[in-house]
Protein backbone atom coordinates (compact mmCIF):
# COMPACT_ATOMS: atom_id res chain seq x y z
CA UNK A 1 10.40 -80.54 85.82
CA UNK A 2 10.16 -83.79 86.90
CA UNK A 3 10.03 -85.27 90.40
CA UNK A 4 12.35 -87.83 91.22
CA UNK A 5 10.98 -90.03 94.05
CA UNK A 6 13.79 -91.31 96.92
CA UNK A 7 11.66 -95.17 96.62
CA UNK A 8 13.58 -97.64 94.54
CA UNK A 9 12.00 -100.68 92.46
CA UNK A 10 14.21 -103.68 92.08
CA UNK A 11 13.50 -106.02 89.16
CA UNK A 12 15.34 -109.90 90.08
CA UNK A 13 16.11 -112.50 87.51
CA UNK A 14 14.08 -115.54 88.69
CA UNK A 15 15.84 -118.19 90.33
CA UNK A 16 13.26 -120.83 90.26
CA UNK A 17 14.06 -123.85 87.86
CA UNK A 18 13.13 -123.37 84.47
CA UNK A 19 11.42 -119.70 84.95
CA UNK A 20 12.26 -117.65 82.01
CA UNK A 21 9.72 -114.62 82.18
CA UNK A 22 10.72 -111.49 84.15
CA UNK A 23 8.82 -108.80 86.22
CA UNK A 24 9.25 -106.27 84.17
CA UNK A 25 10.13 -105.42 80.68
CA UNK A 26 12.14 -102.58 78.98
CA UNK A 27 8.84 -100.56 78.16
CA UNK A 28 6.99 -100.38 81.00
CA UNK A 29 10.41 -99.78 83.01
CA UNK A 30 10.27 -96.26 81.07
CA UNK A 31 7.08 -95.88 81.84
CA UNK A 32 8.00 -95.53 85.29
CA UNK A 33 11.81 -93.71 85.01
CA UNK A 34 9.47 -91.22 83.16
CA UNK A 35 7.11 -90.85 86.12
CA UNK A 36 10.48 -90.12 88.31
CA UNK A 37 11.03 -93.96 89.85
CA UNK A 38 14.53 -94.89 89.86
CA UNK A 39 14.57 -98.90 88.80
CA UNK A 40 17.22 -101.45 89.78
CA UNK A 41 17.30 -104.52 87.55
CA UNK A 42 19.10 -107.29 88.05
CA UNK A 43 21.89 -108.27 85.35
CA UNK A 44 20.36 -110.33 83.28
CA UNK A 45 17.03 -110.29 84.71
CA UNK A 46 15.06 -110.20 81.05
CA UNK A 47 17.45 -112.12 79.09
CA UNK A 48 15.87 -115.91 78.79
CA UNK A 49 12.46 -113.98 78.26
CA UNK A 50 14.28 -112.13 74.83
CA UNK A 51 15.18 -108.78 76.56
CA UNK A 52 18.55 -107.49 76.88
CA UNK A 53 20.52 -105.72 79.42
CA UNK A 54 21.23 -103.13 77.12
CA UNK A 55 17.16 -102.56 76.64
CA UNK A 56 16.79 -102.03 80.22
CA UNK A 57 19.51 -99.32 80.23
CA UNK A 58 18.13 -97.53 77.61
CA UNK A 59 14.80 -97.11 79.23
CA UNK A 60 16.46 -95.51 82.33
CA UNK A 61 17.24 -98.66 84.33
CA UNK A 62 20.48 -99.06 86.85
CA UNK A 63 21.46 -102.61 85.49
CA UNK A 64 23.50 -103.94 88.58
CA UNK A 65 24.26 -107.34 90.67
CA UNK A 66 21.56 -109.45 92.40
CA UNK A 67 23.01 -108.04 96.14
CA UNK A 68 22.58 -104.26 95.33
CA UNK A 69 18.74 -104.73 94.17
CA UNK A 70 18.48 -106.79 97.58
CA UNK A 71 19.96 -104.14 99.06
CA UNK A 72 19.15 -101.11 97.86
CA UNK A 73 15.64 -101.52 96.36
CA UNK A 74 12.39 -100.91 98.98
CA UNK A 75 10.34 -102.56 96.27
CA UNK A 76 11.24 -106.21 94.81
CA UNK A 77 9.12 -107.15 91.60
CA UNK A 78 9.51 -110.67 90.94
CA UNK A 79 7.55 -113.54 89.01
CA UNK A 80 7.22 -116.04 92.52
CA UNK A 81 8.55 -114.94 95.38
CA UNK A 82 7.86 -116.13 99.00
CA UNK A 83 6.36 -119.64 98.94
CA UNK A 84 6.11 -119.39 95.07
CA UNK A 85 9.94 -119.83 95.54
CA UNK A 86 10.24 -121.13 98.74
CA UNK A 87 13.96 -122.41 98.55
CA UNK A 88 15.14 -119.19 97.49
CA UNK A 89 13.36 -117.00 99.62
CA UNK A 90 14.56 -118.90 102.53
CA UNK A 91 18.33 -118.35 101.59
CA UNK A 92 18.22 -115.29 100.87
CA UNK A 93 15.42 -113.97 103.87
CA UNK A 94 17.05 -111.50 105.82
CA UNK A 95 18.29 -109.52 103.00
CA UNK A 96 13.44 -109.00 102.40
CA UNK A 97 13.68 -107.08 106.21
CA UNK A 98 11.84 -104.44 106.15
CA UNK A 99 10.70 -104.50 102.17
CA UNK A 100 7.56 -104.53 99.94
CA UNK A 101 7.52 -107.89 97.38
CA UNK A 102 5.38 -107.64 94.72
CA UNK A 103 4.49 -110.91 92.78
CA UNK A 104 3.05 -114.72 92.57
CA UNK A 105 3.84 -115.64 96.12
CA UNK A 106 1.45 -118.65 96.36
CA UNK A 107 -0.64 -117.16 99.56
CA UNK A 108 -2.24 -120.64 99.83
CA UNK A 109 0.88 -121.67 100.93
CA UNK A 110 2.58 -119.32 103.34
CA UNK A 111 1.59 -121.09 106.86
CA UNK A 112 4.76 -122.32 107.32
CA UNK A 113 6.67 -118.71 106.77
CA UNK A 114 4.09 -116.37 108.56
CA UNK A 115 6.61 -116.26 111.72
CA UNK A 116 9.95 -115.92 109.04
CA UNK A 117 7.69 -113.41 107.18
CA UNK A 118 6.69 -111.53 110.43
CA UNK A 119 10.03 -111.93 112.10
CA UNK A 120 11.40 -109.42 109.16
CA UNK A 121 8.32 -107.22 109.11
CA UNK A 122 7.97 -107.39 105.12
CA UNK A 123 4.67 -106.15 103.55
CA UNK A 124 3.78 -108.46 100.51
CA UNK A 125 1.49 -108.09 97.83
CA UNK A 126 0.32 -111.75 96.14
CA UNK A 127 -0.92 -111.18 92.26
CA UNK A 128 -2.98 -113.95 92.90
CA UNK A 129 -5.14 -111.96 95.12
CA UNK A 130 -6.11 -109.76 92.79
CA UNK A 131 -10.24 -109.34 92.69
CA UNK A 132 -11.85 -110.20 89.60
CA UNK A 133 -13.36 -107.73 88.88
CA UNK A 134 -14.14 -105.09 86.05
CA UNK A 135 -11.73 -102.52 87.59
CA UNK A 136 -8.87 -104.61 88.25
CA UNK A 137 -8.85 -106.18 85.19
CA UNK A 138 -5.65 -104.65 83.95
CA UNK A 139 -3.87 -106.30 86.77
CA UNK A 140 -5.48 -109.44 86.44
CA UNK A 141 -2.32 -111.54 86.39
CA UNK A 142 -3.67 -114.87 87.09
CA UNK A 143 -5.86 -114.65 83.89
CA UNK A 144 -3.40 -113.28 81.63
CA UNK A 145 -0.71 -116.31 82.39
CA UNK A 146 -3.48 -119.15 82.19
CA UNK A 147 -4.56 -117.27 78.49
CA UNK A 148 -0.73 -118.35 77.58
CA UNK A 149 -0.78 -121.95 79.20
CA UNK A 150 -4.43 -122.47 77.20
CA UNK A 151 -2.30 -121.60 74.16
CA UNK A 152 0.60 -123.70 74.96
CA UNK A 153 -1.21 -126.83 76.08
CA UNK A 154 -3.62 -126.84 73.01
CA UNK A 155 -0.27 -126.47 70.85
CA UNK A 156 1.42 -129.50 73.25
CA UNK A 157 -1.23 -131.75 72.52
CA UNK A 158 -1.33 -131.16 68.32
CA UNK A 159 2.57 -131.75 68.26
CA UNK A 160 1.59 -134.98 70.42
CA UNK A 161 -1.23 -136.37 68.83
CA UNK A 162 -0.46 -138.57 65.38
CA UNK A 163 -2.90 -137.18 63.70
CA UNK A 164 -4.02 -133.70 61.91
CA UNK A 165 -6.78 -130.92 63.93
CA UNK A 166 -8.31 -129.79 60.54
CA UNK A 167 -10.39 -131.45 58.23
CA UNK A 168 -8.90 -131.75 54.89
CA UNK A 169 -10.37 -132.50 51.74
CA UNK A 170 -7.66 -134.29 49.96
CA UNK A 171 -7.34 -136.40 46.37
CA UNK A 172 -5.81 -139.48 48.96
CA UNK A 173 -9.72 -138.74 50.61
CA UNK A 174 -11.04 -136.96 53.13
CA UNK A 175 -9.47 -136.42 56.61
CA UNK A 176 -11.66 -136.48 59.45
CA UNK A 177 -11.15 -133.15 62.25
CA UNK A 178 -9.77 -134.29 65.70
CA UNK A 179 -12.34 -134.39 68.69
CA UNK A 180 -10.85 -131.94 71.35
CA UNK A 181 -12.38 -131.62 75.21
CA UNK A 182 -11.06 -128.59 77.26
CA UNK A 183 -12.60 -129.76 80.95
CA UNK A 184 -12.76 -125.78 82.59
CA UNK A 185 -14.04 -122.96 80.73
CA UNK A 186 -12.10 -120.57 82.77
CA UNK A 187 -9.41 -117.99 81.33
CA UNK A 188 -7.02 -120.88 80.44
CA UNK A 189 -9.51 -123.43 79.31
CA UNK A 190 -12.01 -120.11 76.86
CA UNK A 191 -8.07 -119.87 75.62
CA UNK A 192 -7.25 -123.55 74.62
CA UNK A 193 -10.89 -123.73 73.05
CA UNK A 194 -10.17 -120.52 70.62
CA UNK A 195 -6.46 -122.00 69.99
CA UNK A 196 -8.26 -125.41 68.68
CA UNK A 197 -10.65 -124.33 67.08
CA UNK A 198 -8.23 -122.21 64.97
CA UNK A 199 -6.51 -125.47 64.18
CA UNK A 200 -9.74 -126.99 63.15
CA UNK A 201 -10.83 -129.36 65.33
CA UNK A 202 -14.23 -129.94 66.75
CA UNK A 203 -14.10 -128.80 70.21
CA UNK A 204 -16.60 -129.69 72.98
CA UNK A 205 -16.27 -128.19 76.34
CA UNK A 206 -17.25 -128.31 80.00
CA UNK A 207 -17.90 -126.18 82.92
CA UNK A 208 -20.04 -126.83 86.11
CA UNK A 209 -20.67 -122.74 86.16
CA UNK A 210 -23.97 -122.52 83.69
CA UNK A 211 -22.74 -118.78 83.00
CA UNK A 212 -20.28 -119.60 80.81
CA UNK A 213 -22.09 -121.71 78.59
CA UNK A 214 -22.68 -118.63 76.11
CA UNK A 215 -18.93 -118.27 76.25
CA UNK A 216 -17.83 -121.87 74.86
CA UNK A 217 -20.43 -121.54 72.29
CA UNK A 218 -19.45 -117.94 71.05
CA UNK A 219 -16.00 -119.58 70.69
CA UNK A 220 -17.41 -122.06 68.10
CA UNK A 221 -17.45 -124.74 70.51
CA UNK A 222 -20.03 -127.12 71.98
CA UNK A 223 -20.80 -126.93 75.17
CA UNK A 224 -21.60 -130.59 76.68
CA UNK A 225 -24.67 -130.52 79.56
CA UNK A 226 -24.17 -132.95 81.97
CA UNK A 227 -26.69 -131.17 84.33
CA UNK A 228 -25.00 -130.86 87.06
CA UNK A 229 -24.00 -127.46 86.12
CA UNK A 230 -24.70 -125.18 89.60
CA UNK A 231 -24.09 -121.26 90.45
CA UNK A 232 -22.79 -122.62 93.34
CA UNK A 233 -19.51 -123.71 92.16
CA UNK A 234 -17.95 -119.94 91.90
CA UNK A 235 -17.55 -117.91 94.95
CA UNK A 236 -17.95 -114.50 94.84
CA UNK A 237 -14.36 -113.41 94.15
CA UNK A 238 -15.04 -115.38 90.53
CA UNK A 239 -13.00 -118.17 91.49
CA UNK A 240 -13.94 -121.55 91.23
CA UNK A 241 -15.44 -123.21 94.86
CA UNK A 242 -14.35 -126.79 95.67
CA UNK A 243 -17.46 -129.27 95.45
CA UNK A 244 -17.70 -132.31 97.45
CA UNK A 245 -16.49 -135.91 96.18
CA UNK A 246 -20.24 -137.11 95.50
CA UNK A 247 -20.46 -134.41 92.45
CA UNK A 248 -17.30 -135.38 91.47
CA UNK A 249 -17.66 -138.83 91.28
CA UNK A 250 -21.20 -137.63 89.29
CA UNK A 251 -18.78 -135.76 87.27
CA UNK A 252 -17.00 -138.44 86.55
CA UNK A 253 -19.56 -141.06 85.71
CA UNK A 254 -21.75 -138.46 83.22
CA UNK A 255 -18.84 -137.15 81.44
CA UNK A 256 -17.08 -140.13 80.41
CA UNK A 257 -18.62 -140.85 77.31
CA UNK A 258 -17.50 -137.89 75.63
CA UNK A 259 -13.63 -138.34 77.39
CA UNK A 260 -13.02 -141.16 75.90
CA UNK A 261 -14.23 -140.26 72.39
CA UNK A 262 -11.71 -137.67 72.54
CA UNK A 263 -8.31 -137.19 70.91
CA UNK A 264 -7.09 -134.48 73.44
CA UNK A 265 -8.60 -134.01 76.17
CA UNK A 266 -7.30 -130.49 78.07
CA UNK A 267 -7.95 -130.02 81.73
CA UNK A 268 -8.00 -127.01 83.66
CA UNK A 269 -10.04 -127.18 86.69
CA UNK A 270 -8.75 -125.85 89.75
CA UNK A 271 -9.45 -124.64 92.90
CA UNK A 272 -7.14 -122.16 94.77
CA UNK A 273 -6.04 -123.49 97.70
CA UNK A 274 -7.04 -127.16 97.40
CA UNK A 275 -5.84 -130.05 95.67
CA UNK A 276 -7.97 -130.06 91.92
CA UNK A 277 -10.55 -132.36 91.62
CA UNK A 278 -9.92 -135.66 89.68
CA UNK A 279 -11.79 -135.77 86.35
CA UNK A 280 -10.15 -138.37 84.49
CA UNK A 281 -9.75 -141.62 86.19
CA UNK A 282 -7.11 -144.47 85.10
CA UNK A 283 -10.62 -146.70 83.83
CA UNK A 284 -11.13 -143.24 81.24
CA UNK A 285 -7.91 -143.56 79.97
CA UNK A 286 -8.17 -147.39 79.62
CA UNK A 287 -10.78 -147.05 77.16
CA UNK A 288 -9.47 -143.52 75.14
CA UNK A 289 -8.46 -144.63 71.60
CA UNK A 290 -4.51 -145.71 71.50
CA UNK A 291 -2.51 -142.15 70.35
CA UNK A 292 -4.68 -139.44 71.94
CA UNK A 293 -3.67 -137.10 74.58
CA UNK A 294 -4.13 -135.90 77.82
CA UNK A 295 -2.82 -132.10 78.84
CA UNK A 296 -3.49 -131.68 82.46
CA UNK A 297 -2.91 -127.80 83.56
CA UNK A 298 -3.59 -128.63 87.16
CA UNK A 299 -0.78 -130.74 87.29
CA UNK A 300 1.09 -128.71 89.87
CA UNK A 301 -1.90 -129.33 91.98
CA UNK A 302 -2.60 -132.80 91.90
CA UNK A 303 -3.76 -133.44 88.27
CA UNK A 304 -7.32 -133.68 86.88
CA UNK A 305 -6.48 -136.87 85.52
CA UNK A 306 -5.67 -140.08 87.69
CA UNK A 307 -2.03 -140.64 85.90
CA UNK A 308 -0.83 -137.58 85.92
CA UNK A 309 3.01 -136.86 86.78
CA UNK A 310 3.63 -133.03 87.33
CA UNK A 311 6.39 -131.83 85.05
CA UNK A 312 6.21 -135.13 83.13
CA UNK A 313 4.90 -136.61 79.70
CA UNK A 314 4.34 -140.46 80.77
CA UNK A 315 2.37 -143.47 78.43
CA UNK A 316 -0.21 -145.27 80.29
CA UNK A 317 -2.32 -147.51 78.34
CA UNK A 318 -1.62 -145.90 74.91
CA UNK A 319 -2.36 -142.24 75.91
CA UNK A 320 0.37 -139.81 76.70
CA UNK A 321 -0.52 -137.61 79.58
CA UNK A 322 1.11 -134.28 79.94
CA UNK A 323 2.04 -132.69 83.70
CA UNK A 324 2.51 -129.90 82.39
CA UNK A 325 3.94 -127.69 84.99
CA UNK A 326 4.90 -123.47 84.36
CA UNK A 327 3.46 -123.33 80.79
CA UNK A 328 3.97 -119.51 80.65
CA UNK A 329 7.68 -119.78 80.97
CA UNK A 330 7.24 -122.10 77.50
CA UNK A 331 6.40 -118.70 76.03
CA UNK A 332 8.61 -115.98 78.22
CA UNK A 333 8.21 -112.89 76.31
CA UNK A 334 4.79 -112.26 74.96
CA UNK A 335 4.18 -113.79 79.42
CA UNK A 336 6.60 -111.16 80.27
CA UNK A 337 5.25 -108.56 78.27
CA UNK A 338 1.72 -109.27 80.05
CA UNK A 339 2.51 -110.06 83.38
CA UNK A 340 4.76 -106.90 83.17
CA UNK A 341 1.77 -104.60 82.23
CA UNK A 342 -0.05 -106.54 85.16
CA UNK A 343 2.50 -105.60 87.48
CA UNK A 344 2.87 -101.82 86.21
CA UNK A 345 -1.17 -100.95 86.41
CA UNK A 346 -1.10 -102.11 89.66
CA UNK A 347 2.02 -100.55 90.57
CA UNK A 348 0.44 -96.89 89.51
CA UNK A 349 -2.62 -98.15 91.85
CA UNK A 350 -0.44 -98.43 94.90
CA UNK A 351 2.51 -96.05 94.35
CA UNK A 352 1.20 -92.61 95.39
CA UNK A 353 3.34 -89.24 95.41
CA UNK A 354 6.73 -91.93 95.92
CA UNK A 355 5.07 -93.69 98.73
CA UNK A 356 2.87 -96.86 99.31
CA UNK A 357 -1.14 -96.75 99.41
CA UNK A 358 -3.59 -99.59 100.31
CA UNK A 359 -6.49 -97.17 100.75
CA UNK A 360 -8.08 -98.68 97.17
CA UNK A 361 -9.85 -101.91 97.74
CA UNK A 362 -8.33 -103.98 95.13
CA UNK A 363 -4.40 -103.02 97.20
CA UNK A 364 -6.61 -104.04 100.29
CA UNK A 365 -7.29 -107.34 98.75
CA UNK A 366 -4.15 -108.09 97.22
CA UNK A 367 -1.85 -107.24 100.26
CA UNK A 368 -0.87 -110.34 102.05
CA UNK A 369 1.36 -108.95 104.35
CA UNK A 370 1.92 -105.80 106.59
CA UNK A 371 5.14 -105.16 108.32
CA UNK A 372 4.97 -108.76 108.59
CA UNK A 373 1.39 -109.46 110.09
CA UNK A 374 -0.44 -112.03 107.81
CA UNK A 375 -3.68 -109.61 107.27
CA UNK A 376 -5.48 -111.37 103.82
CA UNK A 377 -8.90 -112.36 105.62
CA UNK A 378 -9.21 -114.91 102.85
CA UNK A 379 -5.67 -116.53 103.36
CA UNK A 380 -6.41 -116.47 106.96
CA UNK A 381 -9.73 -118.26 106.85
CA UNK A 382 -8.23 -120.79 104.78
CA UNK A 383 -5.20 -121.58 107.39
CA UNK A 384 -8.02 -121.57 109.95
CA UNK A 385 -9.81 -124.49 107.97
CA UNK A 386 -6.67 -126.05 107.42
């Protein structure tokens, strides 16, 4: 017989601007009615990501208004949630007392609400948080959304570029592959290299971690050595460590020779936290060939590149340079469908017998918040340093 559990998991539509994915989708909603969780989901919640009320119903969901999953629900599963959506957490605070929020809550960026946060005693979980390693994999949600923005931005920069990837062998002659450069071999950049490559351009590509040199290459790319390349750059979480501005400017200096022989350059280096370093300067782009493109996936923290406007395509000097800002959204259901799976391993990590568990060391490192006391050492280090 199956054991219905008294805690209720409510799934919001996302009220940020332009966010299209959702928390959870049809299938892994059953996955959890079947375990005995009763799920709220908020009218509409799926539709902009291509799954319909009706879908959610008939995988044993209560579809209902906004207020009751507010009200009702001790868990909230959301896509960005505390300062990941600032504005709307702050209207709409005092209906989180007392709750558990699951989602992107931008930790970084939380100093501001700790007292708001510990006023109404929530406990929050930030997916960013999640530990890189082997075992928490399946809820790595950071990694799965930058392997759709990798896709998206490669596929931006073809659409925006006036000229083919492939080489073609044609009776009119013979047409030369386009020179792509993904700066960051992380998830997002590894992604962007296979998605070019596939479109047959030569891709070259650059990391200051010397591990993932085998990667880039495995992917068909080549991997430019600018010998700088140090162990020291990733921290042991796997995340990338800020460097100071004398390497950059090193950076800069040895890898603009291949920059501006590029057609698309793709840029993905960032560092949690901390503005992202600036790769491309405005003398780079001066001397790229009229047409090609920029893609700059750190946009929303500052830009690799010199020019770059977050959430805008501007010309400077004949090269269009894409902010581009949420690329996951671009692509809301097979982002969903990952992000939901994210959500749903680690949901059967913490969710013990109908109750909450941080006993496992990747829910120790993920939770943010406790009855509302900030208790991430990381985040707190970091608003130490400040």
């Amino acid at each position: 017989m199956l054991k219905l559990y008294s805690m209720l998991l409510g799934v919001l539509k996302e009220k940020y601007p332009n966010e299209k994915r959702v928390a959870l989708v049809p299938a892994d909603v059953e996955r959890l009615t079947k375990k005995g969780y009763q799920v709220l989901v908020e009218k509409r919640a799926g539709e902009r990501a291509g799954f319909p009320d009706e879908e959610y119903r008939k995988a044993g969901a209560k579809v209902t208004s906004r207020k009751e999953v507010l009200g009702k629900a001790e868990v909230i599963l959301s896509v960005r949630n505390l300062a990941a959506d600032r504005e709307n957490f702050l209207k709409e605070a005092e209906i989180y007392r007392g709750k558990v929020i699951v989602g992107f809550l931008e930790p970084f960026g939380v100093g501001d609400l700790v007292s708001r946060i510990g006023d109404l005693k929530i406990t929050a979980f930030a997916m960013e948080l999640i530990p890189r390693t082997t075992r928490a994999q399946s809820m790595d949600a950071l990694s799965s959304q930058a392997t759709v923005a990798g896709y998206r931005a490669v596929l931006i920069g073809a659409n925006l570029l006036p000229k083919m990837f492939p080489m073609l062998m044609t009776a009119a002659g013979t047409v030369l592959p386009a020179n792509v450069f993904v700066i960051g071999a992380g998830v997002a950049g590894l992604q962007a290299i296979a998605t070019a490559k596939r479109l047959g351009a030569v891709v070259y590509a650059y990391d200051i971690r010397p591990a993932v040199k085998e990667q880039v290459q495995s992917l068909g790319a080549k991997f430019v050595d600018l010998g700088l390349e140090t162990e020291e750059a990733e921290d042991k979480g796997g995340y990338a460590r800020a460097m100071d501005e004398e390497f950059y400017r090193k950076q800069r200096d040895l890898m603009k020779d291949q920059a501006v022989r590029s057609d698309l350059i793709v840029c993905t280096a960032v560092v949690p936290g901390k503005r992202a370093p600036v790769l491309i300067t405005e003398d780079m782009v001066k001397e790229m060939r009229p047409g090609s493109v920029i893609v700059d996936l750190a946009a929303e923290r500052g830009g690799n590149c010199d020019l770059t406007e977050p959430g805008k395509t501007v010309e400077k000097h004949g090269v269009k340079i894409v902010g581009a800002v949420n690329l996951p959204s671009e692509v809301p259901y097979d982002a969903s469908l990952m992000y939901s799976r994210n959500i749903l391993n680690f949901l059967n990590l913490i969710l013990k017998d109908g109750k909450i568990s941080t006993e496992d060391e990747i829910a120790k490192e993920t939770l943010l918040f406790k009855e509302g006391d900030l208790v991430s050492q990381r985040i707190k280090e970091f608003l130490e340093e400040g």
